[in-house]
N, C-alpha and C. Protein backbone atom coordinates (compact mmCIF):
# COMPACT_ATOMS: atom_id res chain seq x y z
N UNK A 1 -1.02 -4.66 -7.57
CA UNK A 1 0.05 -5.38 -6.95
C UNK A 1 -0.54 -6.18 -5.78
N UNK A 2 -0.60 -7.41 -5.91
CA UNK A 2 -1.32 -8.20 -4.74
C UNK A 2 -0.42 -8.30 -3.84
N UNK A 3 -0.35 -8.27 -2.27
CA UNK A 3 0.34 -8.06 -1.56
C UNK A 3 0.61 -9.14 0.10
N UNK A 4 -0.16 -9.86 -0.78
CA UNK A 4 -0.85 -11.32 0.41
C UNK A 4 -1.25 -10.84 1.18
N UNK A 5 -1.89 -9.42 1.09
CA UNK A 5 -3.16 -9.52 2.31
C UNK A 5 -4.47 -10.46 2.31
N UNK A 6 -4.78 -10.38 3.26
CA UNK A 6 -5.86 -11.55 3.45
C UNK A 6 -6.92 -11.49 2.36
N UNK A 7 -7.43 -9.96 2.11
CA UNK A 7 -8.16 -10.01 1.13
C UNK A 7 -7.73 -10.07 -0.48
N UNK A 8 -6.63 -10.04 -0.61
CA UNK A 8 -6.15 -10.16 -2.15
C UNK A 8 -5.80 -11.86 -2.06
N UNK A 9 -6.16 -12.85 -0.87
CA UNK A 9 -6.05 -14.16 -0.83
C UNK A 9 -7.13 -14.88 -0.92
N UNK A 10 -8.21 -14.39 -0.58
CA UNK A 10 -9.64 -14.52 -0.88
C UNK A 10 -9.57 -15.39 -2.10
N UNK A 11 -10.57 -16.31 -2.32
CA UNK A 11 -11.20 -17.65 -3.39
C UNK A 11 -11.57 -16.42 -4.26
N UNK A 12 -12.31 -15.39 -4.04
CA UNK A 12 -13.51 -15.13 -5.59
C UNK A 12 -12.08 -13.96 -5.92
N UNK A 13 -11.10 -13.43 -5.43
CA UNK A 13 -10.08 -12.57 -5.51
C UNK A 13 -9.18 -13.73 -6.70
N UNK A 14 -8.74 -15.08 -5.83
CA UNK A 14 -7.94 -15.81 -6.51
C UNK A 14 -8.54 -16.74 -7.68
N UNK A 15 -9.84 -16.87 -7.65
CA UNK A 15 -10.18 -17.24 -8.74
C UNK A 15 -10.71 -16.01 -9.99
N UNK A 16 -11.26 -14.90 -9.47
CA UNK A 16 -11.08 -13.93 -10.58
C UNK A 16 -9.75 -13.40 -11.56
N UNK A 17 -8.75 -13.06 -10.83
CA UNK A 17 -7.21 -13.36 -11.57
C UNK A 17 -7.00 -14.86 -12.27
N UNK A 18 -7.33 -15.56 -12.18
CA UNK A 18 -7.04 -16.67 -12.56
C UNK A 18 -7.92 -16.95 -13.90
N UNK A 19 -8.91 -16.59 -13.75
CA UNK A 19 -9.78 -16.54 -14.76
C UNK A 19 -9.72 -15.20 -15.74
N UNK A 20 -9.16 -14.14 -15.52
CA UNK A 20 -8.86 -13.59 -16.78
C UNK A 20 -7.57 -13.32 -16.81
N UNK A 21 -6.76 -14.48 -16.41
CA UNK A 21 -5.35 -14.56 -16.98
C UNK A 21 -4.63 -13.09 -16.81
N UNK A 22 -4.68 -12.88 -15.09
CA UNK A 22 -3.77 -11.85 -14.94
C UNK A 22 -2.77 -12.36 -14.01
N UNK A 23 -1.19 -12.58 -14.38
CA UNK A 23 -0.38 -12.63 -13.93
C UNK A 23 -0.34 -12.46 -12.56
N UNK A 24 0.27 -13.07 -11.76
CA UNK A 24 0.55 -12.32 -10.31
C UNK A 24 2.19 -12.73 -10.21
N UNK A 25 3.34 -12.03 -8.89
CA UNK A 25 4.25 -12.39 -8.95
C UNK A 25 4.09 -13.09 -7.49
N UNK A 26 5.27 -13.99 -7.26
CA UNK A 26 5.37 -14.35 -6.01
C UNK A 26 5.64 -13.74 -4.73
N UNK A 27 5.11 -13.50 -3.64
CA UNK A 27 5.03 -12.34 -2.80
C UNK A 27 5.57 -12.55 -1.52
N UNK A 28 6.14 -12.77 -0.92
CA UNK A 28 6.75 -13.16 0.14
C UNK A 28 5.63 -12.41 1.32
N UNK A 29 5.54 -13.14 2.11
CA UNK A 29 4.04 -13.16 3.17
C UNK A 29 4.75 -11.72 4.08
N UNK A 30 6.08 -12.22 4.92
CA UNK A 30 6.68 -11.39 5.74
C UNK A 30 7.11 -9.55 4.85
N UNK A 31 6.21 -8.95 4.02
CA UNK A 31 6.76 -8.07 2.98
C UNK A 31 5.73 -7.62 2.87
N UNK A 32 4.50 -7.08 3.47
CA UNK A 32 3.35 -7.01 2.66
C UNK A 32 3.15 -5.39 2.46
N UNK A 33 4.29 -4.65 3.05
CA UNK A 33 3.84 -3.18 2.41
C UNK A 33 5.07 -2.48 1.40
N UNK A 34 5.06 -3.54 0.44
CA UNK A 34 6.26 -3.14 -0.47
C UNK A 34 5.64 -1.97 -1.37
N UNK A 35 4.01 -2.80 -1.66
CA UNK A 35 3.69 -1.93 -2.33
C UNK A 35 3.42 -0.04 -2.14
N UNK A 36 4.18 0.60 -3.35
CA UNK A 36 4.00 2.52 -2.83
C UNK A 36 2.81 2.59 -2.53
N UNK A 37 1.65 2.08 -2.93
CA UNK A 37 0.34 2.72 -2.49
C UNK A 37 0.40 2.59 -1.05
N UNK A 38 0.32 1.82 -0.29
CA UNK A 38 0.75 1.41 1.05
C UNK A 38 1.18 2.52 2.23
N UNK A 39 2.33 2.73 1.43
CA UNK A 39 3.01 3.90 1.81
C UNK A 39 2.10 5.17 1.82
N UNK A 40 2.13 5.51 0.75
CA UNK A 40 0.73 6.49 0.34
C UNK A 40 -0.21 6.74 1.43
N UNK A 41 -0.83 5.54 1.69
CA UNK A 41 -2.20 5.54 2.36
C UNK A 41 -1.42 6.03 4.12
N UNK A 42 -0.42 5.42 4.50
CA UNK A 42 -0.30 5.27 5.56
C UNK A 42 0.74 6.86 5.85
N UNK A 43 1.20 8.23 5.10
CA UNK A 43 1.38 9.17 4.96
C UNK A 43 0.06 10.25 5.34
N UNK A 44 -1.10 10.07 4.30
CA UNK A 44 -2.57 10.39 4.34
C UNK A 44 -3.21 9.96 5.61
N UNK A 45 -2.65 8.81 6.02
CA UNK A 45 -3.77 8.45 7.54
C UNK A 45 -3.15 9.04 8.51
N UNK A 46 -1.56 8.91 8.52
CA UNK A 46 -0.81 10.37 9.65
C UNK A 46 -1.66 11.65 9.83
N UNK A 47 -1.58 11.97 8.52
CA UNK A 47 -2.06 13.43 8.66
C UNK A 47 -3.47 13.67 9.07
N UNK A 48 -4.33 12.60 8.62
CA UNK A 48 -5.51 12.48 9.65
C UNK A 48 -5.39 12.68 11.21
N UNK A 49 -5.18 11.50 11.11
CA UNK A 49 -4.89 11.18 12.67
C UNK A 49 -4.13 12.56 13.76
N UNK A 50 -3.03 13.37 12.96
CA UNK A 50 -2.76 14.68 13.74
C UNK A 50 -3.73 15.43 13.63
N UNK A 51 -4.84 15.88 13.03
CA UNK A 51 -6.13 16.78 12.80
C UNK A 51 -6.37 17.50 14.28
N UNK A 52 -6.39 18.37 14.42
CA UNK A 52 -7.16 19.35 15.45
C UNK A 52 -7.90 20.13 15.24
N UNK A 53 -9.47 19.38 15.73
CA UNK A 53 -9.95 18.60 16.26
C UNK A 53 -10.28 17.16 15.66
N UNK A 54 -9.87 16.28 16.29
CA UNK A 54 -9.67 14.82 15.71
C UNK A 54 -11.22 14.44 14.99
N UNK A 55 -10.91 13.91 13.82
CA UNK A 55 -12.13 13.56 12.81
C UNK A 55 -12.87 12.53 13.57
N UNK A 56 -14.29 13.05 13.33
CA UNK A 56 -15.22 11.51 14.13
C UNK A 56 -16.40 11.03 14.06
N UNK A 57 -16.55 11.63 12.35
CA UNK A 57 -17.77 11.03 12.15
C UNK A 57 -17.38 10.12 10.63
N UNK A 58 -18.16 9.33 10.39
CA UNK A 58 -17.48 9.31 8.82
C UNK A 58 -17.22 9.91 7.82
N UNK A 59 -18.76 11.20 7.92
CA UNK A 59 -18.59 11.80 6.90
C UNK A 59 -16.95 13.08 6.75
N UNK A 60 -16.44 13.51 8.41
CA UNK A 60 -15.28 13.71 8.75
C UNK A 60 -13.88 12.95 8.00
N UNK A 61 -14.16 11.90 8.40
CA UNK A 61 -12.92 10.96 7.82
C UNK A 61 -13.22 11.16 6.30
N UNK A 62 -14.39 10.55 5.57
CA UNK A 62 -14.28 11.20 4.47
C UNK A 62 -13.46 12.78 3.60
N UNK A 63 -13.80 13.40 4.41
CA UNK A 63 -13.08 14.98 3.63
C UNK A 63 -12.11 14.62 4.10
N UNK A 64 -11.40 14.24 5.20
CA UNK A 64 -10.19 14.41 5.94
C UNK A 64 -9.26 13.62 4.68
N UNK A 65 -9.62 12.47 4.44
CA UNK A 65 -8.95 11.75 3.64
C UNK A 65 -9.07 12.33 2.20
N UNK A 66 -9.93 12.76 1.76
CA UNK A 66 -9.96 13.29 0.02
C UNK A 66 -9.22 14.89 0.30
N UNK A 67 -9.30 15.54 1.50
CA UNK A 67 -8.17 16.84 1.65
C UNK A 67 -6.68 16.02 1.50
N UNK A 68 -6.52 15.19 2.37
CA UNK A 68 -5.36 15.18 2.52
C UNK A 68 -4.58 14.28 0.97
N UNK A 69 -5.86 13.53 0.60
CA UNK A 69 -5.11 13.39 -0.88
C UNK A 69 -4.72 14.57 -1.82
N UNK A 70 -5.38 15.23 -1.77
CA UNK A 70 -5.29 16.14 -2.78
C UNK A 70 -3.68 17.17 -2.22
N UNK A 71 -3.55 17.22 -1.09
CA UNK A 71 -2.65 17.97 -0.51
C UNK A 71 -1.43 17.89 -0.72
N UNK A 72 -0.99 16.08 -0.94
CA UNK A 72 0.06 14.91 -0.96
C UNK A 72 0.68 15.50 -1.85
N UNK A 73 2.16 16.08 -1.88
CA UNK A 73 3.22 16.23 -2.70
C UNK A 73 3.32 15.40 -3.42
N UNK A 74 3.11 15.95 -5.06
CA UNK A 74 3.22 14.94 -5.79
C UNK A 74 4.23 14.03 -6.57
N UNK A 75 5.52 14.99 -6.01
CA UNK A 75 6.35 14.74 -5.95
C UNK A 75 6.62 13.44 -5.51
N UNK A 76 6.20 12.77 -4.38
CA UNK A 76 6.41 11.88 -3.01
C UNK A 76 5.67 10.61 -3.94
N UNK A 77 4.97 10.57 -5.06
CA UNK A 77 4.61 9.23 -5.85
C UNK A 77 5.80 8.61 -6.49
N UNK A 78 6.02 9.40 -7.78
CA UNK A 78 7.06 8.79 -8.16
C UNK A 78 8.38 8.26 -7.82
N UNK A 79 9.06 8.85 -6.42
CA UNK A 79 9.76 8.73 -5.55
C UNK A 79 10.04 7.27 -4.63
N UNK A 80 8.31 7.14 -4.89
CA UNK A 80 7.99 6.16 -3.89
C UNK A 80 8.04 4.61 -4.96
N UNK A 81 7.84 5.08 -6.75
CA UNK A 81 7.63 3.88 -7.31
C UNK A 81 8.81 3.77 -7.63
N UNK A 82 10.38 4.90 -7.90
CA UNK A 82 11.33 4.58 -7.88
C UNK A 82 12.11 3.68 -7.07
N UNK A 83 11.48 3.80 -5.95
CA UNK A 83 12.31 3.07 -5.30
C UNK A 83 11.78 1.99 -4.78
N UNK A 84 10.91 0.97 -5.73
CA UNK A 84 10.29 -0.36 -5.76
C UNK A 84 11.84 -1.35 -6.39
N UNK A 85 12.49 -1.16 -6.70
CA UNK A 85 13.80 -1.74 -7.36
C UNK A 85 14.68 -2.05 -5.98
N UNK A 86 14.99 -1.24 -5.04
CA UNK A 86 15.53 -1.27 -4.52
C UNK A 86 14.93 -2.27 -3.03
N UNK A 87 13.55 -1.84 -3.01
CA UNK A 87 12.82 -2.52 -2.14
C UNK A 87 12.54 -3.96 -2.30
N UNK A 88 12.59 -4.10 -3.67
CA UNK A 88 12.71 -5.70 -4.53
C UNK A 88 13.76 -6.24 -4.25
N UNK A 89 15.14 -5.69 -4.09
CA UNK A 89 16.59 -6.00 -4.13
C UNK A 89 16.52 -6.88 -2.92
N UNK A 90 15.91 -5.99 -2.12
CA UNK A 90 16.29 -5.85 -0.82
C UNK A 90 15.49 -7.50 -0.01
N UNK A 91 14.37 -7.00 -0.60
CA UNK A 91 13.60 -8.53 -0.12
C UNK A 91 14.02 -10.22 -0.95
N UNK A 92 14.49 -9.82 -1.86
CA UNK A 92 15.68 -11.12 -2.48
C UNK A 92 16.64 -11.88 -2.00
N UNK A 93 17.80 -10.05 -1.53
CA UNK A 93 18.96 -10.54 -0.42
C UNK A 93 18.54 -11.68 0.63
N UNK A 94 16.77 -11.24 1.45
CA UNK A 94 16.87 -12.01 2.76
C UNK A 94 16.00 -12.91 2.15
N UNK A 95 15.92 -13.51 1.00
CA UNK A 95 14.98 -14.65 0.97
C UNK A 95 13.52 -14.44 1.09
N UNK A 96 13.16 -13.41 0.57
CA UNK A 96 11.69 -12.95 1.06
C UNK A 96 11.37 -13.15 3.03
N UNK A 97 12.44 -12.44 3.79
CA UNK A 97 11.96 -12.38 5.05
C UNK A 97 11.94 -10.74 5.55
N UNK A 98 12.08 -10.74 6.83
CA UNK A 98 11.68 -9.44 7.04
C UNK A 98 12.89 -7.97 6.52
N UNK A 99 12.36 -6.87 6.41
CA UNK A 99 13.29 -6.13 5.86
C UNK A 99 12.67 -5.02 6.11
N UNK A 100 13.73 -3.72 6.36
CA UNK A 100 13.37 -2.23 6.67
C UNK A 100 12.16 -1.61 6.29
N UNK A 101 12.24 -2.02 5.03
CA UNK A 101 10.53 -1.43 4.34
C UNK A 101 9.38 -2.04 4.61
């Protein structure tokens, strides 16, 4: 799901999709964490970030982040792609501008 971050805007990004004919949809700029992974990541970096004693090396952040994936209710995925419909709705109503999610 490209999300108009800077790097999914990138030339060798926009000319690789382009060149093997993979679809993209239109993305409204002001929207860029519609996508669930997003969400995801930014659940997993909470729980980092509360750690006692705070992670601080890389190889730290490393486990910190592959624990806390593995930890993630897995419940809390599908939940999160269910409710891409609604988050779609929602950014339509305002014209692709800003919105709760």
């Amino acid at each position: 799901m490209n999300d108009n971050a800077r790097p999914h805007r990138s030339r060798t990004v926009t000319d690789y999709l382009r060149g093997e004919a993979i679809p993209t949809l239109p993305w409204p700029a002001c929207s860029p964490d519609m996508n669930p992974i997003d969400h995801i990541w930014d659940i997993i970096g909470r729980k980092v970030r509360e750690r006692t004693p705070p992670v601080q090396t890389l190889n730290e952040i490393n486990k910190a982040l592959r624990q806390e994936w593995l930890r993630l209710p897995q419940q809390q995925i599908p939940r999160l792609v269910a409710g891409m419909r609604r988050r779609l709705e929602a950014v339509i109503r305002v014209n692709g501008s800003y919105t709760k999610y």
